[in-house]
C-alpha atoms as a PDB file:
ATOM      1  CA  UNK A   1    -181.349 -56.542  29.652  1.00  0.00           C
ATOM      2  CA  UNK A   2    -180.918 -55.595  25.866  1.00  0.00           C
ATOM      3  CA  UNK A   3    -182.216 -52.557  24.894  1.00  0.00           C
ATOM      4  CA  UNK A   4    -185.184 -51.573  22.835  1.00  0.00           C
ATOM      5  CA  UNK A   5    -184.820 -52.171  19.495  1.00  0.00           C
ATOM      6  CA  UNK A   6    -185.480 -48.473  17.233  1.00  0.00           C
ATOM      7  CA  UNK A   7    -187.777 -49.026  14.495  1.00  0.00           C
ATOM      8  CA  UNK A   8    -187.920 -46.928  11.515  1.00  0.00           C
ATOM      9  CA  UNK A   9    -190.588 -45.026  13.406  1.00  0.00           C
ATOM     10  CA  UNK A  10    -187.631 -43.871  15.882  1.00  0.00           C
ATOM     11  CA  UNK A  11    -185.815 -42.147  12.760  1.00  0.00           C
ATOM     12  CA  UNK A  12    -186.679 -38.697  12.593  1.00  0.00           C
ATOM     13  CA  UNK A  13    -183.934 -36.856  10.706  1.00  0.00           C
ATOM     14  CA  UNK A  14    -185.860 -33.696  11.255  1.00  0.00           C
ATOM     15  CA  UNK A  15    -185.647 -33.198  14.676  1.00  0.00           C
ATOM     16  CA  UNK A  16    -182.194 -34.374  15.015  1.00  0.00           C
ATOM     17  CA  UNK A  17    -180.890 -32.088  12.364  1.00  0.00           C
ATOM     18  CA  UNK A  18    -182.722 -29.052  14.113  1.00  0.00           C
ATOM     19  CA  UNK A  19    -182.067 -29.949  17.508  1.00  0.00           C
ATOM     20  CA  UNK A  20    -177.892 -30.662  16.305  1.00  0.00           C
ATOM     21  CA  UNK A  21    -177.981 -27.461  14.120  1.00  0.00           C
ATOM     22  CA  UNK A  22    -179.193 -25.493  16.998  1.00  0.00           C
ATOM     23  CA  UNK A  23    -176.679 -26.781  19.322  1.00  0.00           C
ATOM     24  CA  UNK A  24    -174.327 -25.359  17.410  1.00  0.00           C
ATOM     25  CA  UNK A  25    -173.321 -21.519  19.225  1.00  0.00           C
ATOM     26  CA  UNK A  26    -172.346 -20.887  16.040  1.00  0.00           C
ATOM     27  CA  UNK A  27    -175.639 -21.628  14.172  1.00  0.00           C
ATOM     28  CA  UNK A  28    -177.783 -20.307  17.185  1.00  0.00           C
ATOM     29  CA  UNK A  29    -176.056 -16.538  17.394  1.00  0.00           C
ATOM     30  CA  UNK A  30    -176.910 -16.308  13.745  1.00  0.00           C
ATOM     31  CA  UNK A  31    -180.407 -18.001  13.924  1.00  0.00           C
ATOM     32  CA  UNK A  32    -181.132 -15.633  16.344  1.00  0.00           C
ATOM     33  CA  UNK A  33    -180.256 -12.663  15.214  1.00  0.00           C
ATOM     34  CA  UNK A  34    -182.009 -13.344  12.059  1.00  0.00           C
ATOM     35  CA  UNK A  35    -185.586 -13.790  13.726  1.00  0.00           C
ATOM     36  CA  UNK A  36    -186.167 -12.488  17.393  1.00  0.00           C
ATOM     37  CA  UNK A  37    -188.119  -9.412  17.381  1.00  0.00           C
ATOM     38  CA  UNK A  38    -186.022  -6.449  16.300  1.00  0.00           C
ATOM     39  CA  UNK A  39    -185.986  -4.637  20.100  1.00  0.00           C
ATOM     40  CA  UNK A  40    -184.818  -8.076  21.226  1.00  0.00           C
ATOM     41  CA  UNK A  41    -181.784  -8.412  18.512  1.00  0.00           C
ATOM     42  CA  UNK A  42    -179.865  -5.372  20.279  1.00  0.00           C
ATOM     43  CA  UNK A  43    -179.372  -7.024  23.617  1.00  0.00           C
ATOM     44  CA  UNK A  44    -177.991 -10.169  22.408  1.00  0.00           C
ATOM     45  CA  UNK A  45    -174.900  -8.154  21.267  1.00  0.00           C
ATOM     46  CA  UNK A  46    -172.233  -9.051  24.141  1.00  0.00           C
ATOM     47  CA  UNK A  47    -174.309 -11.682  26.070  1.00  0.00           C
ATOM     48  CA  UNK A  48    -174.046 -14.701  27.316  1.00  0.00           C
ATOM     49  CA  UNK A  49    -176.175 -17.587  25.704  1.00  0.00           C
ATOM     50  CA  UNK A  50    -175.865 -20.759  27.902  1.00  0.00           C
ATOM     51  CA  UNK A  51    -177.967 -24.003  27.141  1.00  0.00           C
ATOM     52  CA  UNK A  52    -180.539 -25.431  29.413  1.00  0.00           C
ATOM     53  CA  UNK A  53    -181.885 -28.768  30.534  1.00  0.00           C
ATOM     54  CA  UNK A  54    -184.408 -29.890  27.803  1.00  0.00           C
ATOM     55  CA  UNK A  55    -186.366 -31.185  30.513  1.00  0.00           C
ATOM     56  CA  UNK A  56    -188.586 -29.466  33.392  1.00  0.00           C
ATOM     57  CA  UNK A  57    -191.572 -30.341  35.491  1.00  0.00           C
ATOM     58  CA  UNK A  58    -194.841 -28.435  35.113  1.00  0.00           C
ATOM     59  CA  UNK A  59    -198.106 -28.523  36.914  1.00  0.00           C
ATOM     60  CA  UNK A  60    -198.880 -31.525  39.161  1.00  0.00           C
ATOM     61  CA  UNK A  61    -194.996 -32.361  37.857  1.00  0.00           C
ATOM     62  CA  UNK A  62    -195.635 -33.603  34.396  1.00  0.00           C
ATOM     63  CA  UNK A  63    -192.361 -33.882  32.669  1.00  0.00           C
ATOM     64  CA  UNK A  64    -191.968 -31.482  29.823  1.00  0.00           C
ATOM     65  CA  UNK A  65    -188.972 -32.258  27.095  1.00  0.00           C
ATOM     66  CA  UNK A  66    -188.026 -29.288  24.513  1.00  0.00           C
ATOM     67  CA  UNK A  67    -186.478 -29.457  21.637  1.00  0.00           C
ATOM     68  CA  UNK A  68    -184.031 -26.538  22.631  1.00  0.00           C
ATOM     69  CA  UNK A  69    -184.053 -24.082  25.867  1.00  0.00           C
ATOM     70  CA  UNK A  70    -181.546 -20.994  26.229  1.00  0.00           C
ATOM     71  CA  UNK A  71    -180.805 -18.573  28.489  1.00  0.00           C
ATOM     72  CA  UNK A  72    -179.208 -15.309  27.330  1.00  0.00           C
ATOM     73  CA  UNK A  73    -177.840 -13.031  29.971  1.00  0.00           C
ATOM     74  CA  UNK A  74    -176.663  -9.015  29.567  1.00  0.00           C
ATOM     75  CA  UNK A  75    -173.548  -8.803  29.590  1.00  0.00           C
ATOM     76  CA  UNK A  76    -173.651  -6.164  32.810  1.00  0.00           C
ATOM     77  CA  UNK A  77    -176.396  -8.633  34.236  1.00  0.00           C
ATOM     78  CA  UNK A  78    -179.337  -5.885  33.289  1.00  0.00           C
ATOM     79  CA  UNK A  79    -181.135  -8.355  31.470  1.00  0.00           C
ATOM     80  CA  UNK A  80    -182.449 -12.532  31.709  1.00  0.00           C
ATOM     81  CA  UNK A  81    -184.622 -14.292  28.988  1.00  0.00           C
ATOM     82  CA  UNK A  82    -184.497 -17.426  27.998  1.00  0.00           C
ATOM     83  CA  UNK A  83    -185.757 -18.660  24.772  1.00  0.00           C
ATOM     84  CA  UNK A  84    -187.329 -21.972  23.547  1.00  0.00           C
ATOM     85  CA  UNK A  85    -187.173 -23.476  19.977  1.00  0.00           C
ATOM     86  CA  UNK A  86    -190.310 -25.405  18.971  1.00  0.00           C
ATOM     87  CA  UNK A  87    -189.814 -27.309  15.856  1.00  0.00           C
ATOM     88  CA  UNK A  88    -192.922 -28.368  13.192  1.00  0.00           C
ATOM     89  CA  UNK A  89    -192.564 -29.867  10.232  1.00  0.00           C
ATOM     90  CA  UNK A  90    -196.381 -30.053   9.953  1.00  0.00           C
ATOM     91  CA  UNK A  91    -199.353 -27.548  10.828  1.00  0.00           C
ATOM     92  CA  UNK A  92    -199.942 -28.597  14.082  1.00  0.00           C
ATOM     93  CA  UNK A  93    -202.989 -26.721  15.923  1.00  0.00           C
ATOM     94  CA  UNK A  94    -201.691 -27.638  19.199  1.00  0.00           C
ATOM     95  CA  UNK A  95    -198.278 -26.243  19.152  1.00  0.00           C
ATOM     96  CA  UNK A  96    -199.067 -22.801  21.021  1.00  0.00           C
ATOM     97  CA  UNK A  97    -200.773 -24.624  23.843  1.00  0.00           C
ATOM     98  CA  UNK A  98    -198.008 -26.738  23.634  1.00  0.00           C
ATOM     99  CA  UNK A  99    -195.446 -23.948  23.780  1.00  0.00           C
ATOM    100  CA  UNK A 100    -197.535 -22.395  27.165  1.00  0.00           C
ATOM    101  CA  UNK A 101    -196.860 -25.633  29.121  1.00  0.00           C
ATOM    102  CA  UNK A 102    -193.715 -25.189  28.096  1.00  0.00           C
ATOM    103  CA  UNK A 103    -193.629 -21.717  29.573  1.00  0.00           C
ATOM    104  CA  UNK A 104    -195.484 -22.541  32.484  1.00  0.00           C
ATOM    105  CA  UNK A 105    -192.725 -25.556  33.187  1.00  0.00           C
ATOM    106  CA  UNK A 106    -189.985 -22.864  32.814  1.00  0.00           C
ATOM    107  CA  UNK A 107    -191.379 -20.889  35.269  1.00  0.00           C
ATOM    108  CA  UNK A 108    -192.296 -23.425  37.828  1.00  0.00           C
ATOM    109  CA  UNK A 109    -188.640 -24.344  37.646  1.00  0.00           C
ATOM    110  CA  UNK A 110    -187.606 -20.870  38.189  1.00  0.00           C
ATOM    111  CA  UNK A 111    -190.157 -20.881  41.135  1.00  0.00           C
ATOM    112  CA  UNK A 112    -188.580 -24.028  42.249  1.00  0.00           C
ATOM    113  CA  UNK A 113    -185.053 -22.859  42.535  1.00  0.00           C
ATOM    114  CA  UNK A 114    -186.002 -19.623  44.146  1.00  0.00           C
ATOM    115  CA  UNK A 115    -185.458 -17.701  41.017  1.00  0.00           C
ATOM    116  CA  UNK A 116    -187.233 -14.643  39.811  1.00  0.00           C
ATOM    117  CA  UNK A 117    -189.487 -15.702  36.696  1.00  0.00           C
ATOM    118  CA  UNK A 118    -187.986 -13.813  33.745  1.00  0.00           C
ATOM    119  CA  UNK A 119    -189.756 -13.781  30.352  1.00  0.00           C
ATOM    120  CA  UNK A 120    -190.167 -16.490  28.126  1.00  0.00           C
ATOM    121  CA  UNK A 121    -189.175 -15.939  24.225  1.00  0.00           C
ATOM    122  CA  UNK A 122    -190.639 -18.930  22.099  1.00  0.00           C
ATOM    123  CA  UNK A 123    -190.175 -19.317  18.626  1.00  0.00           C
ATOM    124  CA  UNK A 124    -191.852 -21.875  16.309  1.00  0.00           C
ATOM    125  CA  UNK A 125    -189.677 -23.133  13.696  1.00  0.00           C
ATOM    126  CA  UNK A 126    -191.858 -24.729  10.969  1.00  0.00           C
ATOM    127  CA  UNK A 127    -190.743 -26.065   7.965  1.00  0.00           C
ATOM    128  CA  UNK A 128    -193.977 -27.890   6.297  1.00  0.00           C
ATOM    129  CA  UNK A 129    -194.994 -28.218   3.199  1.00  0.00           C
ATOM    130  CA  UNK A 130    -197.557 -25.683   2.768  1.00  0.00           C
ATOM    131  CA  UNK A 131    -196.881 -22.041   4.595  1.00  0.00           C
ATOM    132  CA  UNK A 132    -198.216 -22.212   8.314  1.00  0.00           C
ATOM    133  CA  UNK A 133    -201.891 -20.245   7.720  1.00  0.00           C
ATOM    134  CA  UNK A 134    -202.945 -20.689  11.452  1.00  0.00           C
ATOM    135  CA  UNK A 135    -203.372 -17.824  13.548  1.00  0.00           C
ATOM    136  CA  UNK A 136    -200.240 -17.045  15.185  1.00  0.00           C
ATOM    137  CA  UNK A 137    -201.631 -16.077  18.478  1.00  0.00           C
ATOM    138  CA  UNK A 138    -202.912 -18.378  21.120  1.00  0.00           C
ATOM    139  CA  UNK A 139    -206.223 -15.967  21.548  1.00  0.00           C
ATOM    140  CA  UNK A 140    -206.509 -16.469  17.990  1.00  0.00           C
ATOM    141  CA  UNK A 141    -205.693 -20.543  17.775  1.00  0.00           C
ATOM    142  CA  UNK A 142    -208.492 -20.854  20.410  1.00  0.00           C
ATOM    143  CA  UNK A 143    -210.760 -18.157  19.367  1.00  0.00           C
ATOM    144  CA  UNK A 144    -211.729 -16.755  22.812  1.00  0.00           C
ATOM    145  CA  UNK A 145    -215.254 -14.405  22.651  1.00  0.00           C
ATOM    146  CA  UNK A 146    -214.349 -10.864  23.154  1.00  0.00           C
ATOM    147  CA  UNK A 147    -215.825 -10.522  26.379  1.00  0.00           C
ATOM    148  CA  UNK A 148    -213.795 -13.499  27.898  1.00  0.00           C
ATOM    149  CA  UNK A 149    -210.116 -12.205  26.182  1.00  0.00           C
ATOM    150  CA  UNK A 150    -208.667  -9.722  28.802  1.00  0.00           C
ATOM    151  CA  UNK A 151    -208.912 -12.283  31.148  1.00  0.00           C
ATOM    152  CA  UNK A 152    -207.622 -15.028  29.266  1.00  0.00           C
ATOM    153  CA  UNK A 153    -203.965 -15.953  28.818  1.00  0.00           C
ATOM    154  CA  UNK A 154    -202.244 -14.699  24.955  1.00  0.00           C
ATOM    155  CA  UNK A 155    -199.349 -14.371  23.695  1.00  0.00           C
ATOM    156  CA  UNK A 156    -197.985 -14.792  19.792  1.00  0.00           C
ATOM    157  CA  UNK A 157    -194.724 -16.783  18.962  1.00  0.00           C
ATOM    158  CA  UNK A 158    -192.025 -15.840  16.757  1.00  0.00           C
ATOM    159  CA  UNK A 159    -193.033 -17.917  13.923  1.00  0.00           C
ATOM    160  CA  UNK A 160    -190.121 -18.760  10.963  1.00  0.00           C
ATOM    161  CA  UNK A 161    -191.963 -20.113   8.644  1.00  0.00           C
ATOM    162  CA  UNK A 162    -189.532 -21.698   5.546  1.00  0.00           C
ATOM    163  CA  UNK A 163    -192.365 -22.387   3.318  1.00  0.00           C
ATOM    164  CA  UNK A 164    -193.741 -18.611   3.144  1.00  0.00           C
ATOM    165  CA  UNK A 165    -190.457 -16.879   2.228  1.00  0.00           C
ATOM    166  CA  UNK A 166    -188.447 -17.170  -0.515  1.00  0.00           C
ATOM    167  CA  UNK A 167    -184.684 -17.999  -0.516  1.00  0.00           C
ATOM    168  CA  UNK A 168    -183.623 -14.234  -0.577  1.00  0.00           C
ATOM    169  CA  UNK A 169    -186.408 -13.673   2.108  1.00  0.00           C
ATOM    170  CA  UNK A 170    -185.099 -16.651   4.485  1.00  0.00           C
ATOM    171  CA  UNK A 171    -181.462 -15.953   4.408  1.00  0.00           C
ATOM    172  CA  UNK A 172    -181.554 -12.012   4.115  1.00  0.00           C
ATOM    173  CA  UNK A 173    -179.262 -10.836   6.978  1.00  0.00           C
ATOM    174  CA  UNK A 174    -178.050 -14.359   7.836  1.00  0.00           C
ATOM    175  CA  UNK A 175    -173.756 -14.104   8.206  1.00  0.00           C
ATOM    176  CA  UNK A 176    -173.308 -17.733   9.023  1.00  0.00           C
ATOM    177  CA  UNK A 177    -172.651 -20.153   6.139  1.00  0.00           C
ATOM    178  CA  UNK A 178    -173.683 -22.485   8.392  1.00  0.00           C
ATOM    179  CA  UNK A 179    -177.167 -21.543   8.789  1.00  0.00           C
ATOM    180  CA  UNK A 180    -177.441 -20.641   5.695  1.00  0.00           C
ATOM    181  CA  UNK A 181    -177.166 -23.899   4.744  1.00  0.00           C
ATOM    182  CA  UNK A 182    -179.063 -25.129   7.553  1.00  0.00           C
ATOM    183  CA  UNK A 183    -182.032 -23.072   6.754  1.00  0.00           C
ATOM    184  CA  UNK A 184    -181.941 -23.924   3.319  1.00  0.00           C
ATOM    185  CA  UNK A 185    -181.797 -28.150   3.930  1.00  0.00           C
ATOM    186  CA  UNK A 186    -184.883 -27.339   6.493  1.00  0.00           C
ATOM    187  CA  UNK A 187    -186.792 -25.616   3.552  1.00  0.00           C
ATOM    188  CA  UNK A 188    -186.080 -28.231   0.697  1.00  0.00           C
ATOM    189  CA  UNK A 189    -186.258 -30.798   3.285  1.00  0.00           C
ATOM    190  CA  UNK A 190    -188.944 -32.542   0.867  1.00  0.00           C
ATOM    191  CA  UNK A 191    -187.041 -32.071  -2.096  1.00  0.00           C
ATOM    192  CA  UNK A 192    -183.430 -33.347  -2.405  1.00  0.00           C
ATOM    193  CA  UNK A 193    -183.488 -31.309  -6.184  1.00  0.00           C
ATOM    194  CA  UNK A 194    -184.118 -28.179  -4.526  1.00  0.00           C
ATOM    195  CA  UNK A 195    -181.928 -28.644  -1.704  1.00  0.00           C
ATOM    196  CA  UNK A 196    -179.309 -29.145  -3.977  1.00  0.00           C
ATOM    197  CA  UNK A 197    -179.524 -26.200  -6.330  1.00  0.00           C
ATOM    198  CA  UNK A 198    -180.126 -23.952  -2.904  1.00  0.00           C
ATOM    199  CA  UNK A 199    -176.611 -25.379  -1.380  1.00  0.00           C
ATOM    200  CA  UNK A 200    -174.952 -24.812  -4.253  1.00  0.00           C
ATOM    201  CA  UNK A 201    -175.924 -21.184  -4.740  1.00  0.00           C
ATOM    202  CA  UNK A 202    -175.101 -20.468  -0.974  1.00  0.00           C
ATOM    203  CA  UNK A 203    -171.482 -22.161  -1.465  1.00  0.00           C
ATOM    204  CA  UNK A 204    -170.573 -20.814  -4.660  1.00  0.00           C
ATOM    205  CA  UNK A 205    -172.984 -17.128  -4.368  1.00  0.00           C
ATOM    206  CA  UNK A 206    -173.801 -16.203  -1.070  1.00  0.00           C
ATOM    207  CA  UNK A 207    -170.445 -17.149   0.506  1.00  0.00           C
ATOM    208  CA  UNK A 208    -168.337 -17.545  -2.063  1.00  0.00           C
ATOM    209  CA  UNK A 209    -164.773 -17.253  -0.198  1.00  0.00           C
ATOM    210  CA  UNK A 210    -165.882 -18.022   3.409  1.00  0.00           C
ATOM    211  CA  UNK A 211    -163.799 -20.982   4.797  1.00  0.00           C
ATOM    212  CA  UNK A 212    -165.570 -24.342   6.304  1.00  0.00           C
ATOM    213  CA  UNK A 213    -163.794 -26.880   8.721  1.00  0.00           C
ATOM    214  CA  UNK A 214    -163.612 -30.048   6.435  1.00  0.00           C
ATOM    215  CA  UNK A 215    -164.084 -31.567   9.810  1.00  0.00           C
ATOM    216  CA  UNK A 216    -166.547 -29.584  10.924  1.00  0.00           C
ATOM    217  CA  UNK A 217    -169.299 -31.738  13.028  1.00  0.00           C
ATOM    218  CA  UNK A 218    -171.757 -30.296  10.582  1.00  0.00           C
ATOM    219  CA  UNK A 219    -171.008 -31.044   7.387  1.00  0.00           C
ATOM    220  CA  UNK A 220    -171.265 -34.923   8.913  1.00  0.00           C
ATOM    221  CA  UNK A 221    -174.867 -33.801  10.289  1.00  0.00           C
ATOM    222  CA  UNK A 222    -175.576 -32.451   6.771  1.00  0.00           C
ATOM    223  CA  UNK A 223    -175.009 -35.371   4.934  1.00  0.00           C
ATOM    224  CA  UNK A 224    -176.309 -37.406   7.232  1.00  0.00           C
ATOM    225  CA  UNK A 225    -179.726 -35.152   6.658  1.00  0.00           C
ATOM    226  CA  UNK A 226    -179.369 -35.390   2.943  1.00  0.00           C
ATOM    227  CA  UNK A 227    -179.393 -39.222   2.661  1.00  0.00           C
ATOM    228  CA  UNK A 228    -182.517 -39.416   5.371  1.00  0.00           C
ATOM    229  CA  UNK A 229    -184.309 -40.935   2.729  1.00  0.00           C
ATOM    230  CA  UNK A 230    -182.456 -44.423   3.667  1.00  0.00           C
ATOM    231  CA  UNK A 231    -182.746 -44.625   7.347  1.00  0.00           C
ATOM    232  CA  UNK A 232    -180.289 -46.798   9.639  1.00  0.00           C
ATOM    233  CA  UNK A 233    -183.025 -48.683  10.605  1.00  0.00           C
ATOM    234  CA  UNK A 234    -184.414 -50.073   7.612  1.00  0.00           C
ATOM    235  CA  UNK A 235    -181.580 -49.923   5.435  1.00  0.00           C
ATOM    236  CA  UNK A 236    -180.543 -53.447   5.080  1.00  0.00           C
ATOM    237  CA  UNK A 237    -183.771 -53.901   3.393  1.00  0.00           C
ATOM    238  CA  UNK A 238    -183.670 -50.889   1.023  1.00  0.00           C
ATOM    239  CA  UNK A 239    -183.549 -52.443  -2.766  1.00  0.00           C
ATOM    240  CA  UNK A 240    -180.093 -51.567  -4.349  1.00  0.00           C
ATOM    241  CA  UNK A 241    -181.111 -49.067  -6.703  1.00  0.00           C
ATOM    242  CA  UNK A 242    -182.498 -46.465  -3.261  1.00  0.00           C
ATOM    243  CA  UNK A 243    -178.897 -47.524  -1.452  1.00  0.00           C
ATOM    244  CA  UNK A 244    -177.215 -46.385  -5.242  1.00  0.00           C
ATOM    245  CA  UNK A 245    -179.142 -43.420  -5.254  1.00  0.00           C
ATOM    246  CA  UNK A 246    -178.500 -41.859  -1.315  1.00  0.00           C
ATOM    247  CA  UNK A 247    -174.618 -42.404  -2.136  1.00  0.00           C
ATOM    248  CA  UNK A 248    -175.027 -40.426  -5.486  1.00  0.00           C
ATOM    249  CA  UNK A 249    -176.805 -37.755  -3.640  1.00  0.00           C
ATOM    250  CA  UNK A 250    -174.185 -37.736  -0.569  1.00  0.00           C
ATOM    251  CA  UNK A 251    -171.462 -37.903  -3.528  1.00  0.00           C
ATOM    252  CA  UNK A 252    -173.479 -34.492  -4.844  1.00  0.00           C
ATOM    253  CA  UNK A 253    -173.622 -32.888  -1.769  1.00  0.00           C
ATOM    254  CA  UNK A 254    -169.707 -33.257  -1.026  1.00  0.00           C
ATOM    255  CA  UNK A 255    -168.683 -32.266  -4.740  1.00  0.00           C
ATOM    256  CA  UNK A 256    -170.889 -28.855  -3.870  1.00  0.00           C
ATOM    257  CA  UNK A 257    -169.620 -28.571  -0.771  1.00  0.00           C
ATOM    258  CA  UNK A 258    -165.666 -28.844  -2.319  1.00  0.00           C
ATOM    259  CA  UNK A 259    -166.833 -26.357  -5.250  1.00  0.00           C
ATOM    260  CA  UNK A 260    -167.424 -23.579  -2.674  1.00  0.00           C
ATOM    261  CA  UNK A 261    -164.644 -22.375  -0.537  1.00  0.00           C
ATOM    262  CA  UNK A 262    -161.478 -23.000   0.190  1.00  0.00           C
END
């Protein structure tokens, strides 16, 4: 039997850009270091980061998929956490109660496999248009009475939020190129002008000298990104002039991209 057909509604160069950038060891060190909470960035020095199965069974086994699950280990074995990447690109109310399930479904695997439970980092990755303005506590998302709070479940995300910080802000104390650029194509992800400007001044600026892999697996996920606005799926039916326009752009991006380092 043939297989579904994807629609343009099955293009979404958002998550696969975070979900490929992340996947990257490279990218994901950095990422980290940049934004876990600064008693956590110590103990990833020397560790082990291994990647998880995006997919676990909760309560009454509901299937849970994330976007990206790690599990960082000490080095001497003194420490387990393991880590999950939510990615927005819109204010979504929902996403801390989405993020417990996900925490509970961790667990109940852990459970499962005769594990001990070990903490659960999450971190919200939103890039939207407008900064993220919702509480960034689940107590707070829900607004529990303050009778009812001690014996309610909390907990607050690490929230990277693109559209409240500034370019300096976003990549201060980033050392990957990479994610440098990676952060910067998730801020401007709404404006190819932007995005441009920022990718130049992290080539030629910020890492002026730093050498890329021509071949590297993402600059091919970058471009990719940067032409989103003509997906596969609806391409063939894209007047000329939009087709003209996401080569220039591509075209753009690899002229920056040769600018920078050698």
């Amino acid at each position: 039997m043939a297989g579904k057909k994807k629609s343009a509604k099955d293009w979404r160069p958002h998550d696969t850009m975070v979900k490929n950038a992340l996947s990257d060891p490279v990218i994901l060190g950095s990422f980290l270091e940049r934004f876990v909470p600064p008693g956590v960035a110590p103990l990833l020095e020397g560790s082990t980061i291994r990647f998880c199965d995006s997919e676990a069974e909760g309560i009454r086994r509901t299937r849970r998929h994330f976007d990206l699950v790690v599990e960082i280990v000490g080095d001497d074995g003194s420490f387990r956490v393991q880590i999950i990447v939510e990615h927005k690109s819109w204010r979504d109310p929902g996403s801390l109660f989405q993020i417990l399930e996900y925490k509970v479904a961790l667990w109940s695997r852990q459970r499962r496999q005769g594990r001990p439970l070990t903490p659960v980092l999450p971190i919200l990755f939103y890039h939207g248009e407008t900064p993220w303005g919702l509480s960034g506590s689940f107590q707070g998302i829900y607004g529990f009475s303050e009778e009812f709070r001690s014996v309610c479940a909390d907990f607050s995300p690490v929230i990277v939020d693109t559209a409240s910080e500034s370019e300096s802000e976003l990549l201060d104390g980033v050392g990957s190129l990479k994610t440098a650029l990676f952060l910067v194509a998730m801020k401007y992800a709404r404006d190819r002008e932007r995005m441009e400007k920022a990718v130049r001044m992290v080539l030629e600026e910020r890492f002026q000298g730093e050498v890329m892999d021509p071949d590297s697996v993402f600059l091919v996920d970058m471009l990719n990104f940067y032409s989103y606005m003509v997906p596969p799926p609806v391409a063939r039916g894209c007047p000329r002039q939009m087709v003209g326009r996401c080569v220039h752009i591509s075209g753009l991006f690899v002229e920056a991209w040769a600018s920078g380092p050698r």
